[in-house]
PDB file of N, CA and C in Angstrom:
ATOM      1  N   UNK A   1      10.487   3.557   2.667  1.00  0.00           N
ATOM      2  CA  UNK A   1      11.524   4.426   2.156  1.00  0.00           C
ATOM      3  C   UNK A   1      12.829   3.662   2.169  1.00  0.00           C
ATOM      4  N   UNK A   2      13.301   3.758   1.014  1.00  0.00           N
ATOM      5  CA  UNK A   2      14.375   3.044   1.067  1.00  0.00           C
ATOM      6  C   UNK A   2      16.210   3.776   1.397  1.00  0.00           C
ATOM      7  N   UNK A   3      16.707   3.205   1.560  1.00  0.00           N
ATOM      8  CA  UNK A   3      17.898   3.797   2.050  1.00  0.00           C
ATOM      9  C   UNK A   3      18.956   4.534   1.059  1.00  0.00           C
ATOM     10  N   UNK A   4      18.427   4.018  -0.540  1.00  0.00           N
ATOM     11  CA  UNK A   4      19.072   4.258  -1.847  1.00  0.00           C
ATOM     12  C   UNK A   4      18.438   5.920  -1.931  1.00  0.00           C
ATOM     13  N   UNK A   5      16.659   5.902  -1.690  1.00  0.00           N
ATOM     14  CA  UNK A   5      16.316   7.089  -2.023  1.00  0.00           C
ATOM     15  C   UNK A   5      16.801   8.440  -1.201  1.00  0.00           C
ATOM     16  N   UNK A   6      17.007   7.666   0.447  1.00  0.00           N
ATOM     17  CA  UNK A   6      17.902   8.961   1.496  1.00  0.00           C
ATOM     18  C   UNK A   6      19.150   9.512   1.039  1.00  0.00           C
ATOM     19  N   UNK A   7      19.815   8.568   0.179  1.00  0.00           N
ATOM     20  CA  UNK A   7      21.257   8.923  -0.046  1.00  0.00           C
ATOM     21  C   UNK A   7      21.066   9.789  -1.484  1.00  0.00           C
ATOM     22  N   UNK A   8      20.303   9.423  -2.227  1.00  0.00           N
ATOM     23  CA  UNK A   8      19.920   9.777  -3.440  1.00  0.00           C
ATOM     24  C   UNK A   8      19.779  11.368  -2.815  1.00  0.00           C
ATOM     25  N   UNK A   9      18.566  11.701  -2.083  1.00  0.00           N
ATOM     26  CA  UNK A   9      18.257  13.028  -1.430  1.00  0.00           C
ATOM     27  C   UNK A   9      19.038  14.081  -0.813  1.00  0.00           C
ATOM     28  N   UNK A  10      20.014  13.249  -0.365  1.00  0.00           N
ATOM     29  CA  UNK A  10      21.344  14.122   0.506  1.00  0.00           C
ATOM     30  C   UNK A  10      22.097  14.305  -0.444  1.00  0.00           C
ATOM     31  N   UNK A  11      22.735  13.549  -1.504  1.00  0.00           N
ATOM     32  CA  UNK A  11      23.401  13.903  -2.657  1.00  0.00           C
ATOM     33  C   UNK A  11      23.013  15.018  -3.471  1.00  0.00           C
ATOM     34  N   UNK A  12      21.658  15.082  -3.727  1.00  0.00           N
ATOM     35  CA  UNK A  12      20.899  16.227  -4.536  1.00  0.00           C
ATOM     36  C   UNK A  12      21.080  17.372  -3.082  1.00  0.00           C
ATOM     37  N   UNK A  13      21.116  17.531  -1.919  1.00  0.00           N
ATOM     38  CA  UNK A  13      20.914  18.577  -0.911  1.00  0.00           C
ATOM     39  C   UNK A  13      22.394  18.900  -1.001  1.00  0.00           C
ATOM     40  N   UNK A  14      23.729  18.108  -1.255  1.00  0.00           N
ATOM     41  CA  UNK A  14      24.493  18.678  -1.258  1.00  0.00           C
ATOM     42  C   UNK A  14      25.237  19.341  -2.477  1.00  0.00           C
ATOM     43  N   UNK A  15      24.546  18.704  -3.631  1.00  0.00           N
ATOM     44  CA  UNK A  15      24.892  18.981  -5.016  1.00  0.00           C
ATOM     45  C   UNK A  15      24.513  20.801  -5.022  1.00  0.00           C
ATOM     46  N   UNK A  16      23.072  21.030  -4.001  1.00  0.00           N
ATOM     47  CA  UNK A  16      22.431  22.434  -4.239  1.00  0.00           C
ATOM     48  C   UNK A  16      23.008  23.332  -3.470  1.00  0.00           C
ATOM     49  N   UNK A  17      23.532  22.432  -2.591  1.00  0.00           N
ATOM     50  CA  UNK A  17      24.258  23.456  -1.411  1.00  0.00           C
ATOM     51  C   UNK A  17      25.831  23.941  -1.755  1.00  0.00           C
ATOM     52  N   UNK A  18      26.184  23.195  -2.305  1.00  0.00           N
ATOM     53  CA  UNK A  18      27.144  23.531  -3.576  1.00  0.00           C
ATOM     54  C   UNK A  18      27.434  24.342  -4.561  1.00  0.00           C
ATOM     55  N   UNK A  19      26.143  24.191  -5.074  1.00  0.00           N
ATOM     56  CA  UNK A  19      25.694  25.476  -5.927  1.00  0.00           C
ATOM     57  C   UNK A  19      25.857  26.795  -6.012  1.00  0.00           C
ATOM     58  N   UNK A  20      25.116  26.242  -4.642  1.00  0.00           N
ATOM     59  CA  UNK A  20      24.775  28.232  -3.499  1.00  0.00           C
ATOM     60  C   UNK A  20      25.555  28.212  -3.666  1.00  0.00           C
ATOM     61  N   UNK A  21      26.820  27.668  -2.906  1.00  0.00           N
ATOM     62  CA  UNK A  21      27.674  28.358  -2.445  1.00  0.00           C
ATOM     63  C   UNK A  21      28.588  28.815  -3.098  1.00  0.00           C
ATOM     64  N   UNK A  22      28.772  28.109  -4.809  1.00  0.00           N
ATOM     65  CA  UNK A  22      29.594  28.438  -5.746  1.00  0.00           C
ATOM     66  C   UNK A  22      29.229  29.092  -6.492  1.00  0.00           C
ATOM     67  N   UNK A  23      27.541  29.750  -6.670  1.00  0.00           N
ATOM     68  CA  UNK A  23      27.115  30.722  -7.471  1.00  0.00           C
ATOM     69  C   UNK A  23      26.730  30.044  -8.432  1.00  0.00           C
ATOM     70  N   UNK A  24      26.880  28.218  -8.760  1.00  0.00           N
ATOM     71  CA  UNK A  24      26.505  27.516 -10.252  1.00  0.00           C
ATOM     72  C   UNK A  24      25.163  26.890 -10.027  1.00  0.00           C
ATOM     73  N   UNK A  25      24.262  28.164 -10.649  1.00  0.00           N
ATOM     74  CA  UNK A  25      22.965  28.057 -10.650  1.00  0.00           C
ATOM     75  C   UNK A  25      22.570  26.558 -11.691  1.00  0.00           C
ATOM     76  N   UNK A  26      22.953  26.055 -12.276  1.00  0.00           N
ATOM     77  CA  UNK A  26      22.849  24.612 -13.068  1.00  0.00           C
ATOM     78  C   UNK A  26      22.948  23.739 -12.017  1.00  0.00           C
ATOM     79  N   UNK A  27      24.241  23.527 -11.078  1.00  0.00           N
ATOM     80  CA  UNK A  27      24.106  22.551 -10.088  1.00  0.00           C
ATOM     81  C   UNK A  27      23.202  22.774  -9.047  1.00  0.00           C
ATOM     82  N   UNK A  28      22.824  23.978  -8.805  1.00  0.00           N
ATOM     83  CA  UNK A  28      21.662  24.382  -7.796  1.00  0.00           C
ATOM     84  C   UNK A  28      20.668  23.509  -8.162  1.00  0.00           C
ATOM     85  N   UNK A  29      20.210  23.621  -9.597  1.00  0.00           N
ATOM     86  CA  UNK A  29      18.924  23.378 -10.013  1.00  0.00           C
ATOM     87  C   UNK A  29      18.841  21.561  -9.856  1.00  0.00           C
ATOM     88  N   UNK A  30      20.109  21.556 -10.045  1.00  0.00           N
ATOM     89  CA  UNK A  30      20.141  20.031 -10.503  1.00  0.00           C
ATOM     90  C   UNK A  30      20.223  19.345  -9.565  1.00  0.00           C
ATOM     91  N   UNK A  31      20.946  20.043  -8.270  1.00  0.00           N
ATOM     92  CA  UNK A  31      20.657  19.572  -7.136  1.00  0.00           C
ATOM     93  C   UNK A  31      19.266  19.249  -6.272  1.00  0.00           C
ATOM     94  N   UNK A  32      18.297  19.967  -6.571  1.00  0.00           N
ATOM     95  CA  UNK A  32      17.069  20.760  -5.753  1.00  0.00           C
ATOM     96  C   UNK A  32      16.472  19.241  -6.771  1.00  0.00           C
ATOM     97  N   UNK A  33      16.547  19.441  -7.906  1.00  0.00           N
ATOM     98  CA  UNK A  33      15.461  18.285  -8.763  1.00  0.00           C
ATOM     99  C   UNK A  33      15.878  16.760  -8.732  1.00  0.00           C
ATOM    100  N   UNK A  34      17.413  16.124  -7.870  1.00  0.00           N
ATOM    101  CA  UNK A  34      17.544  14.982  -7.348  1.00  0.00           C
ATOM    102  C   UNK A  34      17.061  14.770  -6.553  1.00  0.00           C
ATOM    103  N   UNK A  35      17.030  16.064  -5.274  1.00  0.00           N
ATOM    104  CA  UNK A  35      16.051  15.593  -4.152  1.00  0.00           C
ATOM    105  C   UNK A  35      14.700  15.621  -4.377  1.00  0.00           C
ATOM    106  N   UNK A  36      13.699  16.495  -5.042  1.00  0.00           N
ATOM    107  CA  UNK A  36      12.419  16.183  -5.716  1.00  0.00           C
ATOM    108  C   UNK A  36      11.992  14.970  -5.649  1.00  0.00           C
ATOM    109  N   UNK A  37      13.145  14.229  -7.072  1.00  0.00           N
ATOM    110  CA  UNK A  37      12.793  13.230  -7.879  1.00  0.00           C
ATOM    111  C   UNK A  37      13.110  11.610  -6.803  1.00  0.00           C
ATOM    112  N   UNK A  38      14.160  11.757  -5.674  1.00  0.00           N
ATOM    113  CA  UNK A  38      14.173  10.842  -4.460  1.00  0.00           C
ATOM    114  C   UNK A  38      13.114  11.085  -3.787  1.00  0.00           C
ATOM    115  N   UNK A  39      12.508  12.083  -3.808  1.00  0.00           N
ATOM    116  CA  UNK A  39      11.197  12.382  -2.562  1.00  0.00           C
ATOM    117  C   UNK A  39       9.748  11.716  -2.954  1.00  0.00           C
ATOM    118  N   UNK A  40      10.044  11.801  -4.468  1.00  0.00           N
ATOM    119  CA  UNK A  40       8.748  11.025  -5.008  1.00  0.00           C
ATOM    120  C   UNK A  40       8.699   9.573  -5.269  1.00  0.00           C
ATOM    121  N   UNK A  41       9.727   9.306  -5.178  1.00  0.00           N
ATOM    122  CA  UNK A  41      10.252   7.538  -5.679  1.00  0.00           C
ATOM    123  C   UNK A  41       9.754   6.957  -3.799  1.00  0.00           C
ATOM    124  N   UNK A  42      10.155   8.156  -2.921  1.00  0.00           N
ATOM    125  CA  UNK A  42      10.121   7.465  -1.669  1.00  0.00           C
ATOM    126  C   UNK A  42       8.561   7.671  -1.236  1.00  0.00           C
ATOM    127  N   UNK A  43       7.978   8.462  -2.089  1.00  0.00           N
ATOM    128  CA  UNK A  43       6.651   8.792  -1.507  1.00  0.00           C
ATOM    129  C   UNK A  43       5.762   7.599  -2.376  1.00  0.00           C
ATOM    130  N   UNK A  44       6.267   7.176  -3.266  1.00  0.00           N
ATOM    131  CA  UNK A  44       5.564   6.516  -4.350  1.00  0.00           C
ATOM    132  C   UNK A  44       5.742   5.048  -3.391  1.00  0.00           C
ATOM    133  N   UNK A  45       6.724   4.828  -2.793  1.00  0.00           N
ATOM    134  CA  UNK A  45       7.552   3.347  -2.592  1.00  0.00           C
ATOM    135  C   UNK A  45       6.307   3.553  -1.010  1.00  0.00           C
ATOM    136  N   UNK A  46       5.989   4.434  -0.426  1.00  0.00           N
ATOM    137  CA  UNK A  46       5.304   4.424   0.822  1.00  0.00           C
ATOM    138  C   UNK A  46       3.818   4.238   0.206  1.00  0.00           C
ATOM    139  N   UNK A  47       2.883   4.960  -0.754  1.00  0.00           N
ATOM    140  CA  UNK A  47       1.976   4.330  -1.466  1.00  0.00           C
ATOM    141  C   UNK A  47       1.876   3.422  -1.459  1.00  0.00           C
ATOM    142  N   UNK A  48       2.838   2.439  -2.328  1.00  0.00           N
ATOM    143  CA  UNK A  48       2.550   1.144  -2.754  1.00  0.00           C
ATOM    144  C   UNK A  48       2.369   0.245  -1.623  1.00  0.00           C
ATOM    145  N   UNK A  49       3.218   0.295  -0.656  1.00  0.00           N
ATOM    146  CA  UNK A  49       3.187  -0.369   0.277  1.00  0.00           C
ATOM    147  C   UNK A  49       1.750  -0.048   1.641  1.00  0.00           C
ATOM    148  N   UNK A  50       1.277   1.048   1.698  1.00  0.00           N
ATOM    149  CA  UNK A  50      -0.071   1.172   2.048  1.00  0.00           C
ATOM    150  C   UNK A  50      -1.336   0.553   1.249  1.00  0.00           C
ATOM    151  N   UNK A  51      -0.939   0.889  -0.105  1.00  0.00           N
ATOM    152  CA  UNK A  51      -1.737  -0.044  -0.911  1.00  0.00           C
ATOM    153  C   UNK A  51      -1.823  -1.531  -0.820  1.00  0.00           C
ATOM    154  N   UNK A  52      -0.414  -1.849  -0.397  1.00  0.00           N
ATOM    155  CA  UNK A  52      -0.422  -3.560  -0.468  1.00  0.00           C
ATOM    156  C   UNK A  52      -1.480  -3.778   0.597  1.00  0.00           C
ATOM    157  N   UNK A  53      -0.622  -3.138   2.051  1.00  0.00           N
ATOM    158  CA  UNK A  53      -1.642  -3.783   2.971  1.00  0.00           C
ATOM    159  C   UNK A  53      -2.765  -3.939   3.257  1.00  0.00           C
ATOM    160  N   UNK A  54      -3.450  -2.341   2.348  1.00  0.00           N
ATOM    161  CA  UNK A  54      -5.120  -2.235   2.009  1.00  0.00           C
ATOM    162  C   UNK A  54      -5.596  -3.093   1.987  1.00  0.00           C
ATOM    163  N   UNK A  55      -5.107  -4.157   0.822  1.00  0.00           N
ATOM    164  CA  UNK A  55      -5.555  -4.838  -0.450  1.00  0.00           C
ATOM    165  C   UNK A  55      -5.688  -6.438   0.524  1.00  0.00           C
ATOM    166  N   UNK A  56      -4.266  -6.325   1.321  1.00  0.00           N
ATOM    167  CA  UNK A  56      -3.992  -7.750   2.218  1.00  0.00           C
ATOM    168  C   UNK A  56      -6.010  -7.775   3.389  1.00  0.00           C
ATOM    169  N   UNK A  57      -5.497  -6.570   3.984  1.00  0.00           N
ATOM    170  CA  UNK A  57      -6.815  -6.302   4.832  1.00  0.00           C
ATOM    171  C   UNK A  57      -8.416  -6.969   4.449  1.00  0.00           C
ATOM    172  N   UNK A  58      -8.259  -5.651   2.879  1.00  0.00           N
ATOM    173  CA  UNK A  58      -9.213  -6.122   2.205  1.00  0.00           C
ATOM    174  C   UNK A  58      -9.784  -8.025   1.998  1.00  0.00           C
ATOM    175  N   UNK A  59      -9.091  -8.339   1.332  1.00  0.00           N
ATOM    176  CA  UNK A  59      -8.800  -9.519   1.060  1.00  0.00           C
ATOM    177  C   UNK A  59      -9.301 -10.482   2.176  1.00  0.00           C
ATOM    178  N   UNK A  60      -8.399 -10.005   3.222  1.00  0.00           N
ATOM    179  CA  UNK A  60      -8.821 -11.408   4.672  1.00  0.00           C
ATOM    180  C   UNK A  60     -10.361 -10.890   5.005  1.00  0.00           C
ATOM    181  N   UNK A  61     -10.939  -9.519   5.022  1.00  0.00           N
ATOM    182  CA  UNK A  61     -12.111  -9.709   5.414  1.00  0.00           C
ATOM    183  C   UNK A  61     -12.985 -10.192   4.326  1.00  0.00           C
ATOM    184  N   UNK A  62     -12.929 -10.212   3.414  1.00  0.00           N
ATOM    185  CA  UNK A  62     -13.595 -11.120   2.252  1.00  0.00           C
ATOM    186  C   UNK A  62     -13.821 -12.130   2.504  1.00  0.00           C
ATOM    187  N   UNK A  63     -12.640 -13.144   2.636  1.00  0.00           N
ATOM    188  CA  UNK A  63     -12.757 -14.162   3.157  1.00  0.00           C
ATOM    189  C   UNK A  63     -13.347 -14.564   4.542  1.00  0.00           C
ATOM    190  N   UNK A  64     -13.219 -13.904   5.422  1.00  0.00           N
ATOM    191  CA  UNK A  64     -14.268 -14.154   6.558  1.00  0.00           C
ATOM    192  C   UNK A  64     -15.874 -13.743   6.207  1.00  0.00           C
ATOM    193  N   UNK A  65     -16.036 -12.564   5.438  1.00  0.00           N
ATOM    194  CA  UNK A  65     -17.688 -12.803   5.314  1.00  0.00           C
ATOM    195  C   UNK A  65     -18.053 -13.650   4.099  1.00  0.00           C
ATOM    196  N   UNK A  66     -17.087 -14.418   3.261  1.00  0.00           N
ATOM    197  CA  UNK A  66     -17.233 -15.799   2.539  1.00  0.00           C
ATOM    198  C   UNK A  66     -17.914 -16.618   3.673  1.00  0.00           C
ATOM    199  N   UNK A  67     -17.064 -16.995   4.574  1.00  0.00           N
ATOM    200  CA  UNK A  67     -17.381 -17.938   5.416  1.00  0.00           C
ATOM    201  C   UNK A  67     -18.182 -17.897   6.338  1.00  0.00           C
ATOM    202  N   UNK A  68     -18.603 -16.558   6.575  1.00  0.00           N
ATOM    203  CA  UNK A  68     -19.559 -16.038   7.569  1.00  0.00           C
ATOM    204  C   UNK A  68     -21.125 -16.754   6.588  1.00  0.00           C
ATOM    205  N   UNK A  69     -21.195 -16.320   5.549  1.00  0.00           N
ATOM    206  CA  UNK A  69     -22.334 -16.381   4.712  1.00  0.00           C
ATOM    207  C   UNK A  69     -22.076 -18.301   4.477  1.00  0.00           C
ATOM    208  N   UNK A  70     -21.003 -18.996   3.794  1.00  0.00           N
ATOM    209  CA  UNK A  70     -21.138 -20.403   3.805  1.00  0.00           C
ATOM    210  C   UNK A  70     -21.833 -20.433   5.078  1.00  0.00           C
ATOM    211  N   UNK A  71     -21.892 -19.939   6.071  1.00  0.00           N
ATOM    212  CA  UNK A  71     -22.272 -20.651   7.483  1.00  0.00           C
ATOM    213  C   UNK A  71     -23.573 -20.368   7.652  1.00  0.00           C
ATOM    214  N   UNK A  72     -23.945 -19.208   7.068  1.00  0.00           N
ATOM    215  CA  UNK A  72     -25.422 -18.972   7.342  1.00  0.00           C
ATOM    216  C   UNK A  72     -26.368 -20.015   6.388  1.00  0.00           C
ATOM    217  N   UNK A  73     -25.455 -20.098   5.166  1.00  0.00           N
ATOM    218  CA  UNK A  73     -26.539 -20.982   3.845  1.00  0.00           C
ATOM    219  C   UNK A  73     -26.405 -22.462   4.646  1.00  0.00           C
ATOM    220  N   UNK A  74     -25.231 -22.878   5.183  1.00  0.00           N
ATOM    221  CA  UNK A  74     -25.512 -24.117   5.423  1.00  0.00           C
ATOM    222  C   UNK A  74     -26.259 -24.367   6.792  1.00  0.00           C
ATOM    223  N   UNK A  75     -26.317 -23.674   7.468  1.00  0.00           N
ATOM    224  CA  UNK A  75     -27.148 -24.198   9.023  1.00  0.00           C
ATOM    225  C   UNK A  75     -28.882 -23.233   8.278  1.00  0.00           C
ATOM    226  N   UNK A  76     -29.265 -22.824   6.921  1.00  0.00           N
ATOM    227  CA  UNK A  76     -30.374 -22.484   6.526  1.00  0.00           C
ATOM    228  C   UNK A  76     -31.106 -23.938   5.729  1.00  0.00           C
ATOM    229  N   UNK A  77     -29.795 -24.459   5.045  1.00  0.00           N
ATOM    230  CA  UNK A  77     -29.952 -25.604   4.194  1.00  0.00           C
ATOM    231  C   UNK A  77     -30.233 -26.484   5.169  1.00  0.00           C
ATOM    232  N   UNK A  78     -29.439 -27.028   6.383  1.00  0.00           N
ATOM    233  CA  UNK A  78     -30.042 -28.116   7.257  1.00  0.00           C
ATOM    234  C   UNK A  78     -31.300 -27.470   8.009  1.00  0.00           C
ATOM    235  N   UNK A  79     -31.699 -26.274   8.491  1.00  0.00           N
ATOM    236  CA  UNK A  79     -32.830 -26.714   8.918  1.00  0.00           C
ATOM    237  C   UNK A  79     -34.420 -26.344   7.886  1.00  0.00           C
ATOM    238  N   UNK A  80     -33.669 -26.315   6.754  1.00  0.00           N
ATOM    239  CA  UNK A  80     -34.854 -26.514   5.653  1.00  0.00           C
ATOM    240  C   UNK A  80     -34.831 -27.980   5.389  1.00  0.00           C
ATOM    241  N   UNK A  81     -33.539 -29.122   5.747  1.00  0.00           N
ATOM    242  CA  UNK A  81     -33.970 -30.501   5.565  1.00  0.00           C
ATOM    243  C   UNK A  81     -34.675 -30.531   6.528  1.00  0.00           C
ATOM    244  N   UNK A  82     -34.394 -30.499   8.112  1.00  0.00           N
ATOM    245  CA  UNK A  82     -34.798 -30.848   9.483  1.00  0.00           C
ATOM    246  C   UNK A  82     -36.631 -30.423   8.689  1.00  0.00           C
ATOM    247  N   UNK A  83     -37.340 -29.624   8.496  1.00  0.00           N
ATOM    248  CA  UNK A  83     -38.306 -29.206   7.776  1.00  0.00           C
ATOM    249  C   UNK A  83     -39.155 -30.123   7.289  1.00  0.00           C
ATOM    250  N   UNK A  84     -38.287 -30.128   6.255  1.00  0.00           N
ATOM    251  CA  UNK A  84     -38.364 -31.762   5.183  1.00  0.00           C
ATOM    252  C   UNK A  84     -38.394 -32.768   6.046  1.00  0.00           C
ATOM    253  N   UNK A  85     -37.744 -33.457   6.652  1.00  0.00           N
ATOM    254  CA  UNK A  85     -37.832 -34.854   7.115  1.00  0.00           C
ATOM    255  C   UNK A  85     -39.006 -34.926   8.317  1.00  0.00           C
ATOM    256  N   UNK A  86     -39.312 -33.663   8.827  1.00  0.00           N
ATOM    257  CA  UNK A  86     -40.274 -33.459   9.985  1.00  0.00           C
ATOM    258  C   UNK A  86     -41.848 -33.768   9.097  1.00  0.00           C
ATOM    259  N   UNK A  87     -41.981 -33.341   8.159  1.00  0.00           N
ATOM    260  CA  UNK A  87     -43.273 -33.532   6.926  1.00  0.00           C
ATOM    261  C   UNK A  87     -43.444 -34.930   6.876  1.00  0.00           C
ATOM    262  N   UNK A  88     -41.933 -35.759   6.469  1.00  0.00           N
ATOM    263  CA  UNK A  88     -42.544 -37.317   6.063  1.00  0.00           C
ATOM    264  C   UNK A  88     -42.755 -37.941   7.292  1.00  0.00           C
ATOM    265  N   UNK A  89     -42.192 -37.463   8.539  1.00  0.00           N
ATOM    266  CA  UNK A  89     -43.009 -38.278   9.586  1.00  0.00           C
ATOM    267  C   UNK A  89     -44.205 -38.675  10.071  1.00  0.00           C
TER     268      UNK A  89
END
């Protein structure tokens, strides 16, 4: 959440509170739909950033069962030579 969208939100809370209090149902409205429209930019901006780290998570364990599996093919590959070279003896 960024600090643009808090101020953004309090501006729209006071634009509505304004409103009330002046009876100008236009700034009410218009107030109530700045804070909305900050609430979703900040909810959207918290998404993305859960998403990133998903993706980071994701990602590193990939790469460890990459390497988990290189490790299994290659200690399968040497003792299918060990195999092999045990035959021509």
């Amino acid at each position: 959440m960024s600090l643009e969208d808090k101020i953004d939100q309090l501006k729209g809370a006071v634009k509505e509170g304004v409103g009330k209090i002046s009876g100008d149902v236009k700034a009410e409205k218009e107030g109530a739909a700045e804070q909305a429209t900050a609430k979703a930019k900040e909810v959207a901006e918290d998404a993305k950033k859960a998403a990133e780290e998903a993706a980071e998570k994701a990602s590193a364990k990939a790469k460890e069962v990459a390497g988990n599996v290189k490790d299994v093919l290659e200690g399968t590959l040497d003792g299918v030579k060990n195999i092999l070279n045990k035959d021509k003896e």
